[in-house]
Protein backbone atom coordinates (compact mmCIF):
# COMPACT_ATOMS: atom_id res chain seq x y z
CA UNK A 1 -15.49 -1.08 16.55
CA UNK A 2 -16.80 -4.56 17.05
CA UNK A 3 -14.69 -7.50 15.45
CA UNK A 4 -16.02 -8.74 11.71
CA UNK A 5 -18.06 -11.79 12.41
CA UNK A 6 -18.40 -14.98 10.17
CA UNK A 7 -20.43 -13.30 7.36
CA UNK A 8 -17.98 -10.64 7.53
CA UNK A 9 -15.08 -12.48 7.32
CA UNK A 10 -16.56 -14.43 4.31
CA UNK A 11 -17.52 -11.15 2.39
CA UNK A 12 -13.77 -10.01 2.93
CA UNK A 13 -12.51 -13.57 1.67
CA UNK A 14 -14.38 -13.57 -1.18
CA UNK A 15 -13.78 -9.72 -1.93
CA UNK A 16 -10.11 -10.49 -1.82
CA UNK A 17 -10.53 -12.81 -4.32
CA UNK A 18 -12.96 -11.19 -6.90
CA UNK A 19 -13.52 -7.48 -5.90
CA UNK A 20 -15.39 -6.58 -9.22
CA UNK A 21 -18.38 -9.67 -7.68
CA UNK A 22 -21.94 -8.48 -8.13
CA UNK A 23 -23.63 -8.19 -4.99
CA UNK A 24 -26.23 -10.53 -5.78
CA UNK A 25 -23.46 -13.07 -6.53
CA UNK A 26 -21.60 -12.05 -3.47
CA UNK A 27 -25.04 -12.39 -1.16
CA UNK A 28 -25.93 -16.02 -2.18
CA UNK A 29 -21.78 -17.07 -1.65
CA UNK A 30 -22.00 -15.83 1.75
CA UNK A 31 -25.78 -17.02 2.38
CA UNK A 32 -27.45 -13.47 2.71
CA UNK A 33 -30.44 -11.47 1.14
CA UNK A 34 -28.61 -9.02 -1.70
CA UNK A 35 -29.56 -6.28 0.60
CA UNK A 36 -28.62 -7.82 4.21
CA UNK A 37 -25.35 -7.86 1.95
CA UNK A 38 -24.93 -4.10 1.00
CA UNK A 39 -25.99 -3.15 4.11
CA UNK A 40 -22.83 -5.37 5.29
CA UNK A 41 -20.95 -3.73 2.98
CA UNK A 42 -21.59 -0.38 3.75
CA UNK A 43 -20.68 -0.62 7.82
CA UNK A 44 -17.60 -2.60 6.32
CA UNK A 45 -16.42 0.23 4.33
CA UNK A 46 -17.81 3.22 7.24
CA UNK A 47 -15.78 1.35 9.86
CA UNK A 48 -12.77 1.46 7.35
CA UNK A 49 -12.25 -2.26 7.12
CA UNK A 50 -12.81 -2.00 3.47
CA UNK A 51 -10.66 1.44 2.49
CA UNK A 52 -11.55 0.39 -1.60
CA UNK A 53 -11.45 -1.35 -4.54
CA UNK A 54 -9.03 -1.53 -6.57
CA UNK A 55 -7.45 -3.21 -9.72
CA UNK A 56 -4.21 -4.98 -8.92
CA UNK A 57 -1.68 -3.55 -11.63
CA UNK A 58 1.70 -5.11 -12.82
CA UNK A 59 3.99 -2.69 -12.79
CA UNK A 60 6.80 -4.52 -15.52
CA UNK A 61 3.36 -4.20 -17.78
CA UNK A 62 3.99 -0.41 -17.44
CA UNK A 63 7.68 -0.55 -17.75
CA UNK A 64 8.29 -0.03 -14.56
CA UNK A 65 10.88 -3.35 -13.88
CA UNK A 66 13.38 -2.24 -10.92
CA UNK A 67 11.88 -2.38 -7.67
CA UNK A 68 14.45 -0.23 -4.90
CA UNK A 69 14.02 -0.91 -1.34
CA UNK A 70 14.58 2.39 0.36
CA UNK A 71 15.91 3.22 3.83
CA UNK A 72 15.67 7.13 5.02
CA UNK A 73 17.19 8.09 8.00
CA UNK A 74 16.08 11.92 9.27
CA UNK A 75 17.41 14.04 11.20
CA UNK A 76 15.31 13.58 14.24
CA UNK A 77 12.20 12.23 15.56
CA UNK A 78 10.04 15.28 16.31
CA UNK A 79 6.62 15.25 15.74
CA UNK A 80 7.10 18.56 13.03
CA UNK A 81 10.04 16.66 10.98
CA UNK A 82 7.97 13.94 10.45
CA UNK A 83 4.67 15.33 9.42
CA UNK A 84 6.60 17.17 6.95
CA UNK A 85 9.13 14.27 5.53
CA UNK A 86 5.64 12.53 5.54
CA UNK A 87 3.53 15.00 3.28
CA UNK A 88 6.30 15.69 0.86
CA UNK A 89 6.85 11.38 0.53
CA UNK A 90 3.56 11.45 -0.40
CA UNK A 91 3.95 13.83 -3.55
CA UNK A 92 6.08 11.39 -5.03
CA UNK A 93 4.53 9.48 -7.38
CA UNK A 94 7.09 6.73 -8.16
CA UNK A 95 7.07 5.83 -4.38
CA UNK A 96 4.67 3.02 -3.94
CA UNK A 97 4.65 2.23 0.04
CA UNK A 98 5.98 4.20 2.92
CA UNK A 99 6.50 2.81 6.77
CA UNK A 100 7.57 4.97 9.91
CA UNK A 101 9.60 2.03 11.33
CA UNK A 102 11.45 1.41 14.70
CA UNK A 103 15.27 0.38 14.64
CA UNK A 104 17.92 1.61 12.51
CA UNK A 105 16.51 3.44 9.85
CA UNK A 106 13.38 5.95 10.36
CA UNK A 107 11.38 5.16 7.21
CA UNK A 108 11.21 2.42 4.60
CA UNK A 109 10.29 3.06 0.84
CA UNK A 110 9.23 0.76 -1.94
CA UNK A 111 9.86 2.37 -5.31
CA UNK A 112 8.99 1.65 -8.44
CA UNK A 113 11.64 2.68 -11.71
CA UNK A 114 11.85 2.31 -15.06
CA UNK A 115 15.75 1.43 -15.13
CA UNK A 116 18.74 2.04 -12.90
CA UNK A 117 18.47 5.91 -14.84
CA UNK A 118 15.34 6.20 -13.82
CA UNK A 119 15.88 5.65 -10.38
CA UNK A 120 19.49 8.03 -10.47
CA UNK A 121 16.75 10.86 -11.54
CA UNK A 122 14.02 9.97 -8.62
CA UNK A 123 16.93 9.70 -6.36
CA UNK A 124 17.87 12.98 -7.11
CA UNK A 125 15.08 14.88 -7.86
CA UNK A 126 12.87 13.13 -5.18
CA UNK A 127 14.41 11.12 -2.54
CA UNK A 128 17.97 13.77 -1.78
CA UNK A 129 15.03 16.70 -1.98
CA UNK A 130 12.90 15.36 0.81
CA UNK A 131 13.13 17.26 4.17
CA UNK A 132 15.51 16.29 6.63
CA UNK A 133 16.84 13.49 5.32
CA UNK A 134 20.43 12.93 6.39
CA UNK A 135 21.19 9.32 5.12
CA UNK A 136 19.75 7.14 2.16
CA UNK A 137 20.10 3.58 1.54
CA UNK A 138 19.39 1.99 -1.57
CA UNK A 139 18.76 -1.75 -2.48
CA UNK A 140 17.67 -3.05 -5.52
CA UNK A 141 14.68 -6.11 -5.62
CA UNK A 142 16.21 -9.02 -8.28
CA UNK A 143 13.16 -10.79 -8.45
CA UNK A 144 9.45 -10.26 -6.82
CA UNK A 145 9.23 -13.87 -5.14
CA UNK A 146 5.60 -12.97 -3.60
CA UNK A 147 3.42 -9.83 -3.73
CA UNK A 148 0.68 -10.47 -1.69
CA UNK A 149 -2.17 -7.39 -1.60
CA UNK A 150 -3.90 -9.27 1.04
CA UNK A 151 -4.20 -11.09 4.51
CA UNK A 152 -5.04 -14.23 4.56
CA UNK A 153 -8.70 -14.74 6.43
């Protein structure tokens, strides 16, 4: 995959900003034809550098105000324990990121509850259920200082 030129950059800028911009608008801010832009657009998205578009939610506005910072620790490393700690993460709808890290703990979950009851019952019902977890370490977000969605280009 070659690396996103100037125009590209500037399409992903401005995307980041305004995601629901008409293509026509979108072509004359980044100083092409409306369909030299799609067709930017489209290898954007087929090369995966775009993965969607989507509407950035607040998630107190739902009633979801405790944020928990998760750390899992499995019981090993192999390839099979993973794949299978990371499909049944994924069936969890209250769990908003997951990362396979390096270091002390094996995986780190952001998840989103209603209240400290709330989280007790995704704890229990969710989190102690997944497979081959051994150790779970819970810490609780006080205040969102920044929540970034994207890189800065």
């Amino acid at each position: 995959m070659s690396e996103p030129d100037a125009i590209d950059l500037a399409i992903l800028k401005t995307l980041q900003s305004d995601a629901r911009i008409t293509n026509a608008d979108l072509a004359a801010k980044v100083g092409l034809s409306p369909s030299a832009c799609s067709r930017r657009l489209d290898i954007l998205e087929k090369r995966g550098v775009i993965r969607g578009y989507h509407a950035h939610v607040s998630h107190k506005a739902l009633d979801y105000k405790m944020i928990a910072i998760v750390h899992i620790s499995l019981s090993g490393q192999f390839a099979k324990t993973l794949s299978e700690f990371e499909a049944a993460v994924k069936r969890c709808p209250n769990v908003l990121v997951c990362y396979l890290m390096s270091g002390e703990y094996d995986y780190i979950l952001r998840v989103a509850a209603r209240d400290l009851e709330d989280y007790e019952r995704i704890h229990r019902d969710w989190l102690s259920a997944l497979p081959h977890v051994v150790k779970i370490n819970s810490s609780f977000a006080l205040r969102e200082v920044i929540d970034r969605p994207n890189v800065g280009l």
